[in-house]
N, C-alpha and C. Protein backbone atom coordinates (compact mmCIF):
# COMPACT_ATOMS: atom_id res chain seq x y z
N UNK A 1 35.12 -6.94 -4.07
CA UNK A 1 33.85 -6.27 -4.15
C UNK A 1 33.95 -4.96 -3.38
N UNK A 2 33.46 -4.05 -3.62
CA UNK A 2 33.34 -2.48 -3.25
C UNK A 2 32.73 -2.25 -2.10
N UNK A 3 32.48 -1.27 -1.10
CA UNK A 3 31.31 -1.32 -0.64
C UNK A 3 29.95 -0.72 -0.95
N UNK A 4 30.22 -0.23 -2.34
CA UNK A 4 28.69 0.01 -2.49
C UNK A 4 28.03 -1.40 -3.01
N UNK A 5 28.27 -2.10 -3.11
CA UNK A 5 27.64 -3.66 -3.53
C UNK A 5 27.34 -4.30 -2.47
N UNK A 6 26.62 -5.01 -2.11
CA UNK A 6 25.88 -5.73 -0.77
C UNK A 6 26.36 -7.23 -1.74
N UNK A 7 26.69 -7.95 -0.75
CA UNK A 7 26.49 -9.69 -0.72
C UNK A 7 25.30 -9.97 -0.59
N UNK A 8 25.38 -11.06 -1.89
CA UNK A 8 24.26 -12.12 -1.83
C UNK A 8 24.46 -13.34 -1.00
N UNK A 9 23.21 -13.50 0.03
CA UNK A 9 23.37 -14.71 0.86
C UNK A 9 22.72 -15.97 -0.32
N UNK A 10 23.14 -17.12 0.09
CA UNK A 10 22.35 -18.17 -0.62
C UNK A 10 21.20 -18.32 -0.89
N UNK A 11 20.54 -18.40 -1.37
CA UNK A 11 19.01 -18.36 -2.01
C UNK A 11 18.53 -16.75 -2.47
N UNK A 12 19.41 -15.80 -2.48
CA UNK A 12 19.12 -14.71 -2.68
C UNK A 12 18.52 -14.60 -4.24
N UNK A 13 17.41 -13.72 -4.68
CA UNK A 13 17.27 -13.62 -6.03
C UNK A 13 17.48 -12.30 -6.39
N UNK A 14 18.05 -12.27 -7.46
CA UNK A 14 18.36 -10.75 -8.42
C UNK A 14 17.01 -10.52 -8.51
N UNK A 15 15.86 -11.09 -9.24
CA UNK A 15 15.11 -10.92 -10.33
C UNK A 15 13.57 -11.00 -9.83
N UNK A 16 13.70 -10.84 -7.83
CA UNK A 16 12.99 -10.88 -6.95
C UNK A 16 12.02 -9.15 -7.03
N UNK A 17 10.71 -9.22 -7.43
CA UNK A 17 9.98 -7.82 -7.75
C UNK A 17 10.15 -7.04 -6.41
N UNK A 18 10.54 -5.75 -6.90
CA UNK A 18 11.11 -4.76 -6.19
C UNK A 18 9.86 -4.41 -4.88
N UNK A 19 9.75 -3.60 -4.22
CA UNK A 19 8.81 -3.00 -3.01
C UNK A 19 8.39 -2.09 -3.63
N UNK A 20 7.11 -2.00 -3.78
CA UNK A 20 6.29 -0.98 -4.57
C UNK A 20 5.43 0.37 -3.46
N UNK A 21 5.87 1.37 -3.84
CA UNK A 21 5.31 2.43 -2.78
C UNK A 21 3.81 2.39 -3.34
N UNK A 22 2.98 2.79 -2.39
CA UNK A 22 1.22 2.64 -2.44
C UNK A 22 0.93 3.95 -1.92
N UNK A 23 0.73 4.81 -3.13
CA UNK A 23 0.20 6.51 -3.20
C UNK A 23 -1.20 6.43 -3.44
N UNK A 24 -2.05 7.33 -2.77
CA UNK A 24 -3.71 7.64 -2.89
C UNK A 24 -3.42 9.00 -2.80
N UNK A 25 -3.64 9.65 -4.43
CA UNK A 25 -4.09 10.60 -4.48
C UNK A 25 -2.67 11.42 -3.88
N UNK A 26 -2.26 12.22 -3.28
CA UNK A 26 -1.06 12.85 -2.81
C UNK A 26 -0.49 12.05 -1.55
N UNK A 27 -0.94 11.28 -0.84
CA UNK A 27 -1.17 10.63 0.83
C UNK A 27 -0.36 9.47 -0.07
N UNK A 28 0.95 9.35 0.74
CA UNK A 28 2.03 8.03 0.78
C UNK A 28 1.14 7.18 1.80
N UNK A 29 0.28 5.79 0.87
CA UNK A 29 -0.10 5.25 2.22
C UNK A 29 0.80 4.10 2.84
N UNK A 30 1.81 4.05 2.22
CA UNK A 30 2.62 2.63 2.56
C UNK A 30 3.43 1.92 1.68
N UNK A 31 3.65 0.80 1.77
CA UNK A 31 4.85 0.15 1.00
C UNK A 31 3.95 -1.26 0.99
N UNK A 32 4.38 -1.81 -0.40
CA UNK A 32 3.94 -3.16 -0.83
C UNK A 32 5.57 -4.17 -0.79
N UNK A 33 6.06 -5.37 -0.02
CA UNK A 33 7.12 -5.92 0.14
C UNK A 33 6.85 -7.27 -0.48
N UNK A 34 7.24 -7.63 -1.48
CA UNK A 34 7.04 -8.80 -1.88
C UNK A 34 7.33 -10.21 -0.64
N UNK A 35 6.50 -11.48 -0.84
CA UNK A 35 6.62 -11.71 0.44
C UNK A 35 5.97 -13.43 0.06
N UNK A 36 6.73 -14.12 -0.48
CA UNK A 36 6.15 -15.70 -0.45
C UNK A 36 5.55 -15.76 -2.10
N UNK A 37 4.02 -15.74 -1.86
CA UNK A 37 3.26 -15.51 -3.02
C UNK A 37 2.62 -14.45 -2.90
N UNK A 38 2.52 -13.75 -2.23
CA UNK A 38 2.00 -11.96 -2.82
C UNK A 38 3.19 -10.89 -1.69
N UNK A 39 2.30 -10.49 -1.33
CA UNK A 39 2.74 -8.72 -0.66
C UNK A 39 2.39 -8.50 0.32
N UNK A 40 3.14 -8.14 1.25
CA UNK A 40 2.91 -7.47 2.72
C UNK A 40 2.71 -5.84 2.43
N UNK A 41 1.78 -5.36 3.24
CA UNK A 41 1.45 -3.75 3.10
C UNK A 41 2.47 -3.88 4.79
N UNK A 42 3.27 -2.21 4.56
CA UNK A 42 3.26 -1.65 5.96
C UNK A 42 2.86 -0.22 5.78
N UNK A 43 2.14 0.43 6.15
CA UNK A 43 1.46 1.74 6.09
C UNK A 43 2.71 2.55 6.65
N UNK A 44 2.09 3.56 6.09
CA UNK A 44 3.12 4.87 6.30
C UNK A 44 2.38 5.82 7.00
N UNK A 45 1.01 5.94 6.97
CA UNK A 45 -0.11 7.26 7.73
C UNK A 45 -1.27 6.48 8.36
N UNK A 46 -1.30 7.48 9.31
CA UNK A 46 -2.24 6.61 10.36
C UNK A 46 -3.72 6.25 9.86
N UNK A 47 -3.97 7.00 8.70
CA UNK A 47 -5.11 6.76 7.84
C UNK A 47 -5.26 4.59 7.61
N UNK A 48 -4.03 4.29 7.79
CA UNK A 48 -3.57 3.19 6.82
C UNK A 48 -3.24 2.12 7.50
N UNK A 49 -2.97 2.48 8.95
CA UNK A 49 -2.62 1.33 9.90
C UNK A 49 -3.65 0.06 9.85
N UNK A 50 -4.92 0.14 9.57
CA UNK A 50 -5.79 -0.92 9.74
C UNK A 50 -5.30 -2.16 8.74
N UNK A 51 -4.59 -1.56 7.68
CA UNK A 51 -3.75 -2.15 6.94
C UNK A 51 -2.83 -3.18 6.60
N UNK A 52 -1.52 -1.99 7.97
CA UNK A 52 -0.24 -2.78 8.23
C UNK A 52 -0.54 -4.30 8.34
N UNK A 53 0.45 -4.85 7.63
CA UNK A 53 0.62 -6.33 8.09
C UNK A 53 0.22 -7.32 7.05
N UNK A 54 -1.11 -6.89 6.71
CA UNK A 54 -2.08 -7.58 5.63
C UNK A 54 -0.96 -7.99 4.32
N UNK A 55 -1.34 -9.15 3.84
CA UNK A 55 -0.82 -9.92 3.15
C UNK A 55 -1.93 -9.53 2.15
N UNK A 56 -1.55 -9.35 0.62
CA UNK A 56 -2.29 -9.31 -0.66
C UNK A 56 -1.77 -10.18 -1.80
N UNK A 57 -2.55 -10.51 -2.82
CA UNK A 57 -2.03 -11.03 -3.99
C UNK A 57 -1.16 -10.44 -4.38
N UNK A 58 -1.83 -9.16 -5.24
CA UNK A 58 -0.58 -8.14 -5.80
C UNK A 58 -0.51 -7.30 -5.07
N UNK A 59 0.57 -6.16 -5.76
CA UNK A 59 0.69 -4.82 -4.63
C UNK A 59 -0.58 -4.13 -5.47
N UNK A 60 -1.19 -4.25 -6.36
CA UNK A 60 -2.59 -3.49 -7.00
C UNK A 60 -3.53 -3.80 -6.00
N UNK A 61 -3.84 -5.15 -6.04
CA UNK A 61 -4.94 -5.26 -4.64
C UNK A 61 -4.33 -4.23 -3.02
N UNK A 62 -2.97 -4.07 -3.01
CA UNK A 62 -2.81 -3.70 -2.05
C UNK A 62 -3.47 -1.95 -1.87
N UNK A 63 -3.33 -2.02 -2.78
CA UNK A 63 -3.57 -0.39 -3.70
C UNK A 63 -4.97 -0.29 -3.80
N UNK A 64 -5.73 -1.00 -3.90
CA UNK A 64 -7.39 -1.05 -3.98
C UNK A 64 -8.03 -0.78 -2.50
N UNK A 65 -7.11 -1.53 -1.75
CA UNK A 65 -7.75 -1.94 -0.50
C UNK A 65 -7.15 -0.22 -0.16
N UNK A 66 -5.88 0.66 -0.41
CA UNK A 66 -5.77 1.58 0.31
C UNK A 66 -6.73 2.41 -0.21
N UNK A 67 -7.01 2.86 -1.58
CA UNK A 67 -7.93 3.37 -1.75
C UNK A 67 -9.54 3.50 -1.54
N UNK A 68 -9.89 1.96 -1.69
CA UNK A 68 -10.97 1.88 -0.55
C UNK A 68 -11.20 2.26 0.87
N UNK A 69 -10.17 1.86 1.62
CA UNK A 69 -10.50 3.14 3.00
C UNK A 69 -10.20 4.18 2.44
N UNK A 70 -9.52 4.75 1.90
CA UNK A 70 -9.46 6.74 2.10
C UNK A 70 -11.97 6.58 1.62
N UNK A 71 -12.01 6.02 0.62
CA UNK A 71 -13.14 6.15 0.30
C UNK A 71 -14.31 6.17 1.31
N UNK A 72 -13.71 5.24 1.71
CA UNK A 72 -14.65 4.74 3.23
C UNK A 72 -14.68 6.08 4.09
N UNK A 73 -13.78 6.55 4.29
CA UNK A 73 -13.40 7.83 4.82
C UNK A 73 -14.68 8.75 4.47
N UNK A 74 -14.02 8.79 3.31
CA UNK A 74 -14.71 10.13 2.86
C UNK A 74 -16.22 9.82 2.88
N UNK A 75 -16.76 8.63 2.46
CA UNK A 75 -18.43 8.70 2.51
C UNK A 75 -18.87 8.60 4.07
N UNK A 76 -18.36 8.44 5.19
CA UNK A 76 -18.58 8.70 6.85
C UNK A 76 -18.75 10.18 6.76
N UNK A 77 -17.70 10.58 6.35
CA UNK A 77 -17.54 12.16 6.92
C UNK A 77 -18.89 12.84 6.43
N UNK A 78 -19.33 12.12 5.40
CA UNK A 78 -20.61 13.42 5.00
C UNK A 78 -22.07 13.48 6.39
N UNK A 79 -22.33 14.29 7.00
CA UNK A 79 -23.14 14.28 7.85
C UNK A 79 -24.56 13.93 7.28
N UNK A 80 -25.26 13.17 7.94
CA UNK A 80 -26.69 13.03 8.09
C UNK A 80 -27.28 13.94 7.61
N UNK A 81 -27.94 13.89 6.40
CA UNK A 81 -28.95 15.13 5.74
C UNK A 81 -28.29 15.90 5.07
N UNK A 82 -26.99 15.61 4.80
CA UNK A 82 -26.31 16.53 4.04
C UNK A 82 -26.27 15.99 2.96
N UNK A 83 -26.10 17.31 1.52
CA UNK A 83 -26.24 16.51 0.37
C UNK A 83 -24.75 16.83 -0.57
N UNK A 84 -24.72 15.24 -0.96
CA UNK A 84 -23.16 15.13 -1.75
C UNK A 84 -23.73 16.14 -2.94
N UNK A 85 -22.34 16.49 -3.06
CA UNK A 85 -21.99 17.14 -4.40
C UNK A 85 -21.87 15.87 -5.34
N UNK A 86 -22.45 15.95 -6.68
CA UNK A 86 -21.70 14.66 -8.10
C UNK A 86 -20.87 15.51 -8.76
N UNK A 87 -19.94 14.95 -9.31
CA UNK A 87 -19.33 15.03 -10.10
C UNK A 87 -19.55 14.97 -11.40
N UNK A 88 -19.63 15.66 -12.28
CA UNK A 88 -20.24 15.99 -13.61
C UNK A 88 -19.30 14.58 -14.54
């Protein structure tokens, strides 16, 4: 074997779903690691740390939940008496 090939230890699976990166919008928020029966998030931006650790079904829920805070975000930031812009 070469060394660009890694050994498989025993119980290893080929066919084990890959680590899925978790993008919002341009903001890398983290990595989805397959993990038992769903997915471990580890955040990548401090936006995302509340995150780290959390166990999800899929990496989509993981992806909901990041997009829900940036959201969360953004509806805090609007000040008291100020009025949102809609979106047409």
């Amino acid at each position: 074997m070469s060394d660009l090939h890694a050994e498989l230890a025993p119980g290893d699976r080929l066919d084990a779903a890959p680590a899925r990166v978790i993008e919002v919008g341009e903001i890398t928020a983290g990595i989805a690691v397959p993990e038992g029966r769903g997915v471990r998030f580890f955040s990548s931006a401090r936006d995302f740390d509340g995150l780290d650790g959390a166990v999800f079904r899929t990496a989509e829920q993981a992806a909901r939940a990041a997009r829900e805070r940036v959201s969360v975000r953004a509806r805090s930031a609007v000040r008291p008496g100020q009025r949102r812009l809609r979106r047409a």
